[in-house]
PDB file of N, CA and C in Angstrom:
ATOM      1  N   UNK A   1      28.480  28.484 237.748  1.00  0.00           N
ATOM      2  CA  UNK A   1      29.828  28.567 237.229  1.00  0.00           C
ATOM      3  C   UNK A   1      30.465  29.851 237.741  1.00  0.00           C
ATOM      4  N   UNK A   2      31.516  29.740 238.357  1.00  0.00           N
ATOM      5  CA  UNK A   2      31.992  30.876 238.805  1.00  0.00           C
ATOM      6  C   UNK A   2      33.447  30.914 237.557  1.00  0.00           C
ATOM      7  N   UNK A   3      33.491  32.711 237.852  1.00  0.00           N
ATOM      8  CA  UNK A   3      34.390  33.086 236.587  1.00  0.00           C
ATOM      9  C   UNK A   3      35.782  32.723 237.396  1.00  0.00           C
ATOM     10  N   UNK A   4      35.703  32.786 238.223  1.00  0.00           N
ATOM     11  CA  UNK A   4      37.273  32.257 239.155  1.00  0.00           C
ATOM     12  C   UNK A   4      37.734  30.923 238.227  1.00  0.00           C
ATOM     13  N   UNK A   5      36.804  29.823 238.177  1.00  0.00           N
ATOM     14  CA  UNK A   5      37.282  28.546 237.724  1.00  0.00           C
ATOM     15  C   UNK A   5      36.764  28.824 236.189  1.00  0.00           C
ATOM     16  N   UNK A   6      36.490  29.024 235.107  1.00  0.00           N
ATOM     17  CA  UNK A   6      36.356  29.215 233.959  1.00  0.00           C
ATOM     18  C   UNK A   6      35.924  30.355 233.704  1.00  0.00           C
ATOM     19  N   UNK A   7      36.525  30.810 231.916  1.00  0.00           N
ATOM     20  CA  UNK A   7      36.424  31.588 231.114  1.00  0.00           C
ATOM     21  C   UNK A   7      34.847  31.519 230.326  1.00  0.00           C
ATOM     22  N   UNK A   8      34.445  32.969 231.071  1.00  0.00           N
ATOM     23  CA  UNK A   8      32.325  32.764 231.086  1.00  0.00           C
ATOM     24  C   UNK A   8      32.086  32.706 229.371  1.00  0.00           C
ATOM     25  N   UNK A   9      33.069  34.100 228.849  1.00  0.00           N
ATOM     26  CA  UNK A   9      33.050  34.249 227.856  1.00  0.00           C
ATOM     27  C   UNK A   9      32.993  33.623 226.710  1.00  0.00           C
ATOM     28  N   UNK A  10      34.409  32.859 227.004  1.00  0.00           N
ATOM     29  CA  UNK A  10      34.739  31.538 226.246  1.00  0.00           C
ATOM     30  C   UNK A  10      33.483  30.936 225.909  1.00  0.00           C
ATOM     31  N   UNK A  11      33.039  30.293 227.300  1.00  0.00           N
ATOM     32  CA  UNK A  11      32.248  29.014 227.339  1.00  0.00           C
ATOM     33  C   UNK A  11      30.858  29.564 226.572  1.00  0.00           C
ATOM     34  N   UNK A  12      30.596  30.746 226.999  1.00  0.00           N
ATOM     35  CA  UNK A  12      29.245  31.082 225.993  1.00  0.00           C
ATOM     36  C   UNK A  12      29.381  31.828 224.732  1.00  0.00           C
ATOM     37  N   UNK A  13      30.511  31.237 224.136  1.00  0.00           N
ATOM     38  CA  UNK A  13      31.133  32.319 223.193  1.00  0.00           C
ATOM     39  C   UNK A  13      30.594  34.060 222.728  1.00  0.00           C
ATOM     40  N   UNK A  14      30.987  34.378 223.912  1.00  0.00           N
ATOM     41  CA  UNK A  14      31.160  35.620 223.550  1.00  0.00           C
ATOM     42  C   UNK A  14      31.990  36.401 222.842  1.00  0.00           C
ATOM     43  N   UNK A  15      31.908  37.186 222.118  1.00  0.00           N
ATOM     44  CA  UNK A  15      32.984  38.005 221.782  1.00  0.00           C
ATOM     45  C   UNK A  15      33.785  39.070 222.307  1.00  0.00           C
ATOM     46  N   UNK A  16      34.963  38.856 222.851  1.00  0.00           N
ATOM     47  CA  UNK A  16      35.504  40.559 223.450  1.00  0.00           C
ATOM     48  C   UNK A  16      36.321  41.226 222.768  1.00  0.00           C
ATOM     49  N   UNK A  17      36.374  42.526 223.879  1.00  0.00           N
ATOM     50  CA  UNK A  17      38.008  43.127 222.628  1.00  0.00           C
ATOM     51  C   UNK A  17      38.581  43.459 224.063  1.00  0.00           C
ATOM     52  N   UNK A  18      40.109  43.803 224.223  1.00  0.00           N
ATOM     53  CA  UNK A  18      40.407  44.723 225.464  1.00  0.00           C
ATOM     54  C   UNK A  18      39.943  45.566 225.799  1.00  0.00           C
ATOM     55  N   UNK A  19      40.119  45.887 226.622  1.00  0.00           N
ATOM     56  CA  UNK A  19      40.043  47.465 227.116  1.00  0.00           C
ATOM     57  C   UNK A  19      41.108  48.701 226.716  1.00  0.00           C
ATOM     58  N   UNK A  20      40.849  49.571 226.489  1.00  0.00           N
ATOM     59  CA  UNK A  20      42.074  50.408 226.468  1.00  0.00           C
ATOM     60  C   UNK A  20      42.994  50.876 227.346  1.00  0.00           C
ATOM     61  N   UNK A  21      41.990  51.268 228.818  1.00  0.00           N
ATOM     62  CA  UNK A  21      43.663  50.909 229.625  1.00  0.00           C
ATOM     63  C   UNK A  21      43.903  49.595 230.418  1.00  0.00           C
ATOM     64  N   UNK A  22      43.352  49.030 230.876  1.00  0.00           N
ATOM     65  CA  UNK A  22      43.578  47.910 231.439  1.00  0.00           C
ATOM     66  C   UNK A  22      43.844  46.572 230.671  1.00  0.00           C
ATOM     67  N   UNK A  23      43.056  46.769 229.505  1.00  0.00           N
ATOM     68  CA  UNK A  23      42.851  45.591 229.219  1.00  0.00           C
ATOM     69  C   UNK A  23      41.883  44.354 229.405  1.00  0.00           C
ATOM     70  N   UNK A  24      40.903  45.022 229.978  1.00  0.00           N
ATOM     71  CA  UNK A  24      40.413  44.078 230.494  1.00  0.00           C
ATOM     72  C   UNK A  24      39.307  43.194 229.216  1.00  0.00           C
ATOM     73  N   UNK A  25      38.609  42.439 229.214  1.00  0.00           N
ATOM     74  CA  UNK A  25      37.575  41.833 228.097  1.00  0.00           C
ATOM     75  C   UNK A  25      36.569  42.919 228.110  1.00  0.00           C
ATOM     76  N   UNK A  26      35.987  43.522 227.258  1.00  0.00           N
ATOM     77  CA  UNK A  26      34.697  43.774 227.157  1.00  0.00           C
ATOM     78  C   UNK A  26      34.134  43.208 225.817  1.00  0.00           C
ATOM     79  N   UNK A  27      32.752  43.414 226.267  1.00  0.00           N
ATOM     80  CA  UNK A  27      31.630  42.801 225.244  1.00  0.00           C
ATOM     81  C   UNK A  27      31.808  43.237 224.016  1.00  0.00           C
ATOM     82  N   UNK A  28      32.517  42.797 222.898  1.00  0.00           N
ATOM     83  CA  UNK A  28      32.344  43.219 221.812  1.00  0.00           C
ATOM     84  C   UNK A  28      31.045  43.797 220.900  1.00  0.00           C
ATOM     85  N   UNK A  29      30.102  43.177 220.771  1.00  0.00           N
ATOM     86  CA  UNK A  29      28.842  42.986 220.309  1.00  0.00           C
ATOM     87  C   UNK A  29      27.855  43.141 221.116  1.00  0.00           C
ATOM     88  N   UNK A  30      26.468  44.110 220.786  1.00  0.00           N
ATOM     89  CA  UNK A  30      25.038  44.282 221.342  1.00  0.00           C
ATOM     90  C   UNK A  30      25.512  45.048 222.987  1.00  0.00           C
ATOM     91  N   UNK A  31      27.041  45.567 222.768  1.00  0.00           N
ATOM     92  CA  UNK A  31      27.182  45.976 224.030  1.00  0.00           C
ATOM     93  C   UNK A  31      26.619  47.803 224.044  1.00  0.00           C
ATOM     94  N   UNK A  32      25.668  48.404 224.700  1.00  0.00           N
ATOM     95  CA  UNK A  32      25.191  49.977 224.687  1.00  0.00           C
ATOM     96  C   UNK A  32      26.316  50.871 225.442  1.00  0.00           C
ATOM     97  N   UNK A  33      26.558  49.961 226.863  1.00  0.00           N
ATOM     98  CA  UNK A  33      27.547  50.974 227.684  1.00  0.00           C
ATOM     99  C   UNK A  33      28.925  49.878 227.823  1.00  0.00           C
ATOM    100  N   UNK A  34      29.997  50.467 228.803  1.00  0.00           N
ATOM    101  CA  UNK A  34      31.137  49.615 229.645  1.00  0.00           C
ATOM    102  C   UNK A  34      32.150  50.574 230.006  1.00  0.00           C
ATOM    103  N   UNK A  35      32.163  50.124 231.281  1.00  0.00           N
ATOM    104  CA  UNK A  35      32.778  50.714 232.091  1.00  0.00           C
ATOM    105  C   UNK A  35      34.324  49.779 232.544  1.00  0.00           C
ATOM    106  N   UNK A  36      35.528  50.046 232.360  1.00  0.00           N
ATOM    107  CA  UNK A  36      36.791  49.731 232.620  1.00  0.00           C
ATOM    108  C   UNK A  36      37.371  49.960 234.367  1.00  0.00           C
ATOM    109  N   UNK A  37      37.701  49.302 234.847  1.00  0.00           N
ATOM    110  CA  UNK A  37      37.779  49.703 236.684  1.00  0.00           C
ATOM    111  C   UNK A  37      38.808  48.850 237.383  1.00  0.00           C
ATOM    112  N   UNK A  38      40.035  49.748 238.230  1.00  0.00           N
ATOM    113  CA  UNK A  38      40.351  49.230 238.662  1.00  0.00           C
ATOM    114  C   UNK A  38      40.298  48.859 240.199  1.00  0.00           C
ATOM    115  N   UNK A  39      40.347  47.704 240.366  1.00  0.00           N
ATOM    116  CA  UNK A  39      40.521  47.312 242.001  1.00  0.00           C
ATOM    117  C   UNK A  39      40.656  47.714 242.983  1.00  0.00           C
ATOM    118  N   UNK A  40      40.104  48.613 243.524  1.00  0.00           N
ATOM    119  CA  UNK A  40      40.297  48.866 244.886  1.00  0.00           C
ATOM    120  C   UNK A  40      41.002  48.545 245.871  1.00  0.00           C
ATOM    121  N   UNK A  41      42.358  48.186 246.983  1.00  0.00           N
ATOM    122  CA  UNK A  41      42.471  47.987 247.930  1.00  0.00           C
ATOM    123  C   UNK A  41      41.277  47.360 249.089  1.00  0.00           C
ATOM    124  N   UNK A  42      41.174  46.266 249.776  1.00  0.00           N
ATOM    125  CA  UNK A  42      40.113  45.952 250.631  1.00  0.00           C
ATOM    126  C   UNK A  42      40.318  46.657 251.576  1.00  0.00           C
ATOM    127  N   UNK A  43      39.045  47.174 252.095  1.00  0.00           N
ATOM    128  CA  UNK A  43      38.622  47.801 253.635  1.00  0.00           C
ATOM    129  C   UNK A  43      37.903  47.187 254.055  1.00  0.00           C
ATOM    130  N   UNK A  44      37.531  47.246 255.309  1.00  0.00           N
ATOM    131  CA  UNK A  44      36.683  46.973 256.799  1.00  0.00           C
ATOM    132  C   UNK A  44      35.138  46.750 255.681  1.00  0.00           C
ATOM    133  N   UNK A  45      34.577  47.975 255.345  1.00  0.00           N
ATOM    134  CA  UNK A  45      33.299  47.994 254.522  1.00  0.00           C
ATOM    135  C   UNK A  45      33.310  46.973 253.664  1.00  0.00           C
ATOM    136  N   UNK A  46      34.555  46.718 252.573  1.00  0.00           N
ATOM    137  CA  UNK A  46      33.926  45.679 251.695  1.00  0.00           C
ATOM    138  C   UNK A  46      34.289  44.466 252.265  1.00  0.00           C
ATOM    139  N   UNK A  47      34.908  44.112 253.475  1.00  0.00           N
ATOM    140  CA  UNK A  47      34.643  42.857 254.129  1.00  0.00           C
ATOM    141  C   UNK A  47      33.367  42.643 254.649  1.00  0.00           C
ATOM    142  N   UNK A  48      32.986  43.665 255.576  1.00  0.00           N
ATOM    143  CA  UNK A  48      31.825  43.528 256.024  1.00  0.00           C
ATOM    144  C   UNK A  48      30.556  42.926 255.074  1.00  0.00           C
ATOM    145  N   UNK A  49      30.272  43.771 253.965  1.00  0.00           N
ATOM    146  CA  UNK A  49      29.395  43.872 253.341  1.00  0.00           C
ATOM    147  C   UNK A  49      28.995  43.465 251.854  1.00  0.00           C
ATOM    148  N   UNK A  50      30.223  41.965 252.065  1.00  0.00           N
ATOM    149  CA  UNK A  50      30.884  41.449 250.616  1.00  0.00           C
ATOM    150  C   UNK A  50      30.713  41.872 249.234  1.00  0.00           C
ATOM    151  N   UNK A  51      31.669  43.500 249.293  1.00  0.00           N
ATOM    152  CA  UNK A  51      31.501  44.188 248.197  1.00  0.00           C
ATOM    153  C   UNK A  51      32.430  44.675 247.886  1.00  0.00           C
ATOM    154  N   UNK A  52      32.638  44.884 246.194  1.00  0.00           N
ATOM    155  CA  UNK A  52      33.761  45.767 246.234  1.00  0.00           C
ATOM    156  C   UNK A  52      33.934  47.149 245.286  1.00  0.00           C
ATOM    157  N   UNK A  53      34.879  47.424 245.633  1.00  0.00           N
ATOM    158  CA  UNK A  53      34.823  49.086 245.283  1.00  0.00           C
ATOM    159  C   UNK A  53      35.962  49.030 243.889  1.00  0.00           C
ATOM    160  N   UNK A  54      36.290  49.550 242.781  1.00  0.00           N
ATOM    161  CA  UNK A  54      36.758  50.228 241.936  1.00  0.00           C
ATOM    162  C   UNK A  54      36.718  51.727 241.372  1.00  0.00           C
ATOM    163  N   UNK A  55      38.068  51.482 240.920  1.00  0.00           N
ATOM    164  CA  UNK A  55      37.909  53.439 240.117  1.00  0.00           C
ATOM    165  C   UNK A  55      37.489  53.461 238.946  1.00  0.00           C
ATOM    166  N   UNK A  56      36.991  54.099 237.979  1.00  0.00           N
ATOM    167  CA  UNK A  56      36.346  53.450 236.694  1.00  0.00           C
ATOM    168  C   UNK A  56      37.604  54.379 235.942  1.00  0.00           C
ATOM    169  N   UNK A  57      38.583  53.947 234.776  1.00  0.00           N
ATOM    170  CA  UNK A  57      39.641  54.141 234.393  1.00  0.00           C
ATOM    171  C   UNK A  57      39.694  54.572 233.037  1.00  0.00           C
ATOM    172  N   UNK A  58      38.166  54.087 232.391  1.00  0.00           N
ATOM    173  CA  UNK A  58      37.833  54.167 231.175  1.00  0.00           C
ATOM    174  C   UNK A  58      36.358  53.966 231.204  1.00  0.00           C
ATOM    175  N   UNK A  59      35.424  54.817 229.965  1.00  0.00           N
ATOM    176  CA  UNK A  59      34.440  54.081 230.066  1.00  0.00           C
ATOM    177  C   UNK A  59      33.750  54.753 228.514  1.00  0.00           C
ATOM    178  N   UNK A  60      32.676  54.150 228.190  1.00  0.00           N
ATOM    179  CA  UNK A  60      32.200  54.444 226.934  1.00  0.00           C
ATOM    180  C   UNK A  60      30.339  54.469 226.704  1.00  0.00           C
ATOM    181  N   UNK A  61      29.528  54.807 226.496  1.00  0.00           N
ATOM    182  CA  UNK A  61      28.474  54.816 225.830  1.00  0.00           C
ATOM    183  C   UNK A  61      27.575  54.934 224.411  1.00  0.00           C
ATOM    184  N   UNK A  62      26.798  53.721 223.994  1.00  0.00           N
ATOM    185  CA  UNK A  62      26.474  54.094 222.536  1.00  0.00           C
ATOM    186  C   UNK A  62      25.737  55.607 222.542  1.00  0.00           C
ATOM    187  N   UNK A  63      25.834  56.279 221.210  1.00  0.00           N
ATOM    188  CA  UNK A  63      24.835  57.673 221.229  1.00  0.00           C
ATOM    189  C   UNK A  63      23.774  57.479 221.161  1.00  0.00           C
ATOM    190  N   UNK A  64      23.137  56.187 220.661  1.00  0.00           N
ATOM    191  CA  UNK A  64      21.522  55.776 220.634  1.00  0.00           C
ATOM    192  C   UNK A  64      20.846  56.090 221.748  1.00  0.00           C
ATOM    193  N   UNK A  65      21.703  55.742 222.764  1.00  0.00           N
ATOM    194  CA  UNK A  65      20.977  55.345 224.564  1.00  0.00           C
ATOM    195  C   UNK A  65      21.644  56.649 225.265  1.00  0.00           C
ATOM    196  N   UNK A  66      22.797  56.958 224.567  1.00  0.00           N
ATOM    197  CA  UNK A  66      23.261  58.186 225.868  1.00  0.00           C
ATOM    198  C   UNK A  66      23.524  59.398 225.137  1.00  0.00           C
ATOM    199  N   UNK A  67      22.274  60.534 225.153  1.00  0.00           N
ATOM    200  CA  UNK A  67      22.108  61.755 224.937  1.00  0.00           C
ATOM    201  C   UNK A  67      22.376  62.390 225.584  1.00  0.00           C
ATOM    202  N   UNK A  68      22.955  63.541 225.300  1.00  0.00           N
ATOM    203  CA  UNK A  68      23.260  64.880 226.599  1.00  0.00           C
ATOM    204  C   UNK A  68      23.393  64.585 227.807  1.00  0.00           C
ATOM    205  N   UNK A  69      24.142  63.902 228.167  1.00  0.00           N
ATOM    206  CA  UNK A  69      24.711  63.417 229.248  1.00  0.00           C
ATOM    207  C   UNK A  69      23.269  62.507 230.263  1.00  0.00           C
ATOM    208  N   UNK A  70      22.426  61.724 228.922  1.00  0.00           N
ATOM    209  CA  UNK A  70      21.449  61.336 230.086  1.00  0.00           C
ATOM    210  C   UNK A  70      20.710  59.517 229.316  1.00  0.00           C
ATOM    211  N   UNK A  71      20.646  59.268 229.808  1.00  0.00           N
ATOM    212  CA  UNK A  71      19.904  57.549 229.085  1.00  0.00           C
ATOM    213  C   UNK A  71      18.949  58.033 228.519  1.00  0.00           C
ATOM    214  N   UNK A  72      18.425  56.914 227.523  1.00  0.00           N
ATOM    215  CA  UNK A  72      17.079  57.547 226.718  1.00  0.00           C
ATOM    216  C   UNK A  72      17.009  56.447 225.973  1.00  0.00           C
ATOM    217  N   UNK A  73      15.972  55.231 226.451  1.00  0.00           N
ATOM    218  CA  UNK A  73      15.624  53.709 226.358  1.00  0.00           C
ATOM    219  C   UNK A  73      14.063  53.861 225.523  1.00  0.00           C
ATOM    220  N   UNK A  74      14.486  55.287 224.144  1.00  0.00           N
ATOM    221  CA  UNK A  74      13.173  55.134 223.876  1.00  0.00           C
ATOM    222  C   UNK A  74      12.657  54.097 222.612  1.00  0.00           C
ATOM    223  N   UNK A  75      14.081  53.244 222.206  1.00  0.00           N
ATOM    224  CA  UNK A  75      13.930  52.410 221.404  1.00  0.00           C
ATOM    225  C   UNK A  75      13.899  50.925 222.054  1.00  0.00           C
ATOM    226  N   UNK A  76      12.461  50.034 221.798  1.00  0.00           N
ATOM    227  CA  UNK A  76      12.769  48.737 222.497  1.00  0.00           C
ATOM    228  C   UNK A  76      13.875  47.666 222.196  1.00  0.00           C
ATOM    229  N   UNK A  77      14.227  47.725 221.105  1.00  0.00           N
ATOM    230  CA  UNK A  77      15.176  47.157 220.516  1.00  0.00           C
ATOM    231  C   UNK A  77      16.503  47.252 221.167  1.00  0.00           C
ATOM    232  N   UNK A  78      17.102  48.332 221.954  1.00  0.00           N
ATOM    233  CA  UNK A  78      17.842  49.066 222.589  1.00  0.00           C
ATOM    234  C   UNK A  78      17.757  48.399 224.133  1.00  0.00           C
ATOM    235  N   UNK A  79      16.730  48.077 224.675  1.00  0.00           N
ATOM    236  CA  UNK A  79      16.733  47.972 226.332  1.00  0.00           C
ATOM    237  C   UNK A  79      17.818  47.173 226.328  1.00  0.00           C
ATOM    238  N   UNK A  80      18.664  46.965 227.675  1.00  0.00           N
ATOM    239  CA  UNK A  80      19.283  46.569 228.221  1.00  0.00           C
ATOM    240  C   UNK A  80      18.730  45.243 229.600  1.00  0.00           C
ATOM    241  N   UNK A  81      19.478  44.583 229.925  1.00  0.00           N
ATOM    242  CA  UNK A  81      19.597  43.443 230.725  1.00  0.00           C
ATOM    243  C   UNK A  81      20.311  43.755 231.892  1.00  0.00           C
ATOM    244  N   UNK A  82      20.121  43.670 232.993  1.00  0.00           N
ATOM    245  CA  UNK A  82      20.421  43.693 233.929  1.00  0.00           C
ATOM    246  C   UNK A  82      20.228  42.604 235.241  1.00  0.00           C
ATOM    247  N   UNK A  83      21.510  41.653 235.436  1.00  0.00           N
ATOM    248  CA  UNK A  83      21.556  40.741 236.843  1.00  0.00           C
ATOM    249  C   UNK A  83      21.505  41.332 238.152  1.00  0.00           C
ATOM    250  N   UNK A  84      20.478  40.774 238.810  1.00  0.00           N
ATOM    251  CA  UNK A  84      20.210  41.436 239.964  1.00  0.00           C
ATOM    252  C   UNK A  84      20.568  40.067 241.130  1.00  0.00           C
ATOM    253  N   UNK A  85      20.963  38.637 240.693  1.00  0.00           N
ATOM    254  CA  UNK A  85      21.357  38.012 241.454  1.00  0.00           C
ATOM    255  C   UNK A  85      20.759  36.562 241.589  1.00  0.00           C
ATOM    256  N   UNK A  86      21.127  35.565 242.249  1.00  0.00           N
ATOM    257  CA  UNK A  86      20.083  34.426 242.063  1.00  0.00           C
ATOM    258  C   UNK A  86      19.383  34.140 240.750  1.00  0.00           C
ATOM    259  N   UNK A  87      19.891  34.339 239.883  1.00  0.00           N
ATOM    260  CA  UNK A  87      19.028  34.184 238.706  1.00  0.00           C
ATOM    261  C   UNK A  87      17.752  34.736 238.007  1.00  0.00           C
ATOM    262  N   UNK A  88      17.727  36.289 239.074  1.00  0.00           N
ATOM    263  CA  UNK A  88      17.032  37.306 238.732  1.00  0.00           C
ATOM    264  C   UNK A  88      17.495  38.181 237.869  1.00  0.00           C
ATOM    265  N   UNK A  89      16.599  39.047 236.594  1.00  0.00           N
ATOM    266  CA  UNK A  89      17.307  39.993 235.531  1.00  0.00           C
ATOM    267  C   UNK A  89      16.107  41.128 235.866  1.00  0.00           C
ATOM    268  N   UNK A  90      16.332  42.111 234.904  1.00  0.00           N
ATOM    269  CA  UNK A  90      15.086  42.931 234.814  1.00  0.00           C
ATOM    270  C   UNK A  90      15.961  43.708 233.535  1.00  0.00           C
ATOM    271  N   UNK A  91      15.010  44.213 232.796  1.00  0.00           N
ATOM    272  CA  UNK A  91      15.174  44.635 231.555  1.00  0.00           C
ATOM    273  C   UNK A  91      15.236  46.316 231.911  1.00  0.00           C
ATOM    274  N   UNK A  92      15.443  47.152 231.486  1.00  0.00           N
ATOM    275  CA  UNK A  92      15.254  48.625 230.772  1.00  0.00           C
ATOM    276  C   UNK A  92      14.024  49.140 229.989  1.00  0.00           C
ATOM    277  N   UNK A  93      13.085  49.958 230.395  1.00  0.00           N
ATOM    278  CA  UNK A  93      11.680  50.068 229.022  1.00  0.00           C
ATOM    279  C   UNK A  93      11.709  51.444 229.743  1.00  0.00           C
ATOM    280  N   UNK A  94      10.001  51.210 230.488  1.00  0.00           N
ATOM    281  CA  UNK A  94       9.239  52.383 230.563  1.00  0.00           C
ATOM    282  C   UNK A  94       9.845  53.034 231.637  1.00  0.00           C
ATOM    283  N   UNK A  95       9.722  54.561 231.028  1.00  0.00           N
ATOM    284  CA  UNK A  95      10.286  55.914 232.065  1.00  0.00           C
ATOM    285  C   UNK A  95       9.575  55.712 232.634  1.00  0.00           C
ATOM    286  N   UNK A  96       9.759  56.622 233.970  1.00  0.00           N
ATOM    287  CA  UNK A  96       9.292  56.987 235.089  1.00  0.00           C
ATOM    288  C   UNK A  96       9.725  58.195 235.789  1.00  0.00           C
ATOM    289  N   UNK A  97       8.982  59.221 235.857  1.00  0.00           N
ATOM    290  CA  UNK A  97       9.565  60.506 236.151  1.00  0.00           C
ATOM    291  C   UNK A  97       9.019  61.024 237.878  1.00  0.00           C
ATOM    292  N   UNK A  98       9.610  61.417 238.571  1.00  0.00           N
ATOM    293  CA  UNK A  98       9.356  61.279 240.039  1.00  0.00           C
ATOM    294  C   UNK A  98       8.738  63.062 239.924  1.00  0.00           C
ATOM    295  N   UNK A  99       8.175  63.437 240.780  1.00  0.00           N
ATOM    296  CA  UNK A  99       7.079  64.662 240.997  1.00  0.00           C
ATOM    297  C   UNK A  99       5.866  64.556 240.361  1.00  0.00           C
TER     298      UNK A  99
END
């Protein structure tokens, strides 16, 4: 289902509210972060590389997950969902600290 031809939201009843500057839908409910963005102009790059670019215009984080300016997924209840494409997700859990 592409969101071009139907309302995703709708159809899986989601709940939204606007955005504050745009307007746009966000997740009302079980939402941690969201980010508000507007459209970019197309360039050469996001033709090439069927992608696109926005300015983020607004944005928000719960305090559960975002401490001192940093994530902190130490509650499981809390992880997050993430689409990676094709019908691939991957969740949020265990840290991993690099050195």
């Amino acid at each position: 289902m592409s969101g071009r031809e139907e309302d995703k939201f709708n159809c899986y009843g989601i709940p939204v509210v606007k955005g504050p500057v745009l307007g746009l839908p966000l997740v009302e409910e079980k939402c941690l972060a969201w980010m508000e963005c507007r459209l970019l102009p197309a360039t050469s790059a996001q033709q090439k590389y069927d992608t696109l670019f926005g300015e983020v215009v607004s944005a928000a984080a719960d305090a559960r997950v975002f401490v001192e300016g940093r994530w902190q997924f130490d509650d499981d209840k809390l992880n997050t969902l993430h689409h990676l494409g094709a019908g691939t997700f991957v969740t949020s859990g265990k840290r991993v600290t690099a050195g």
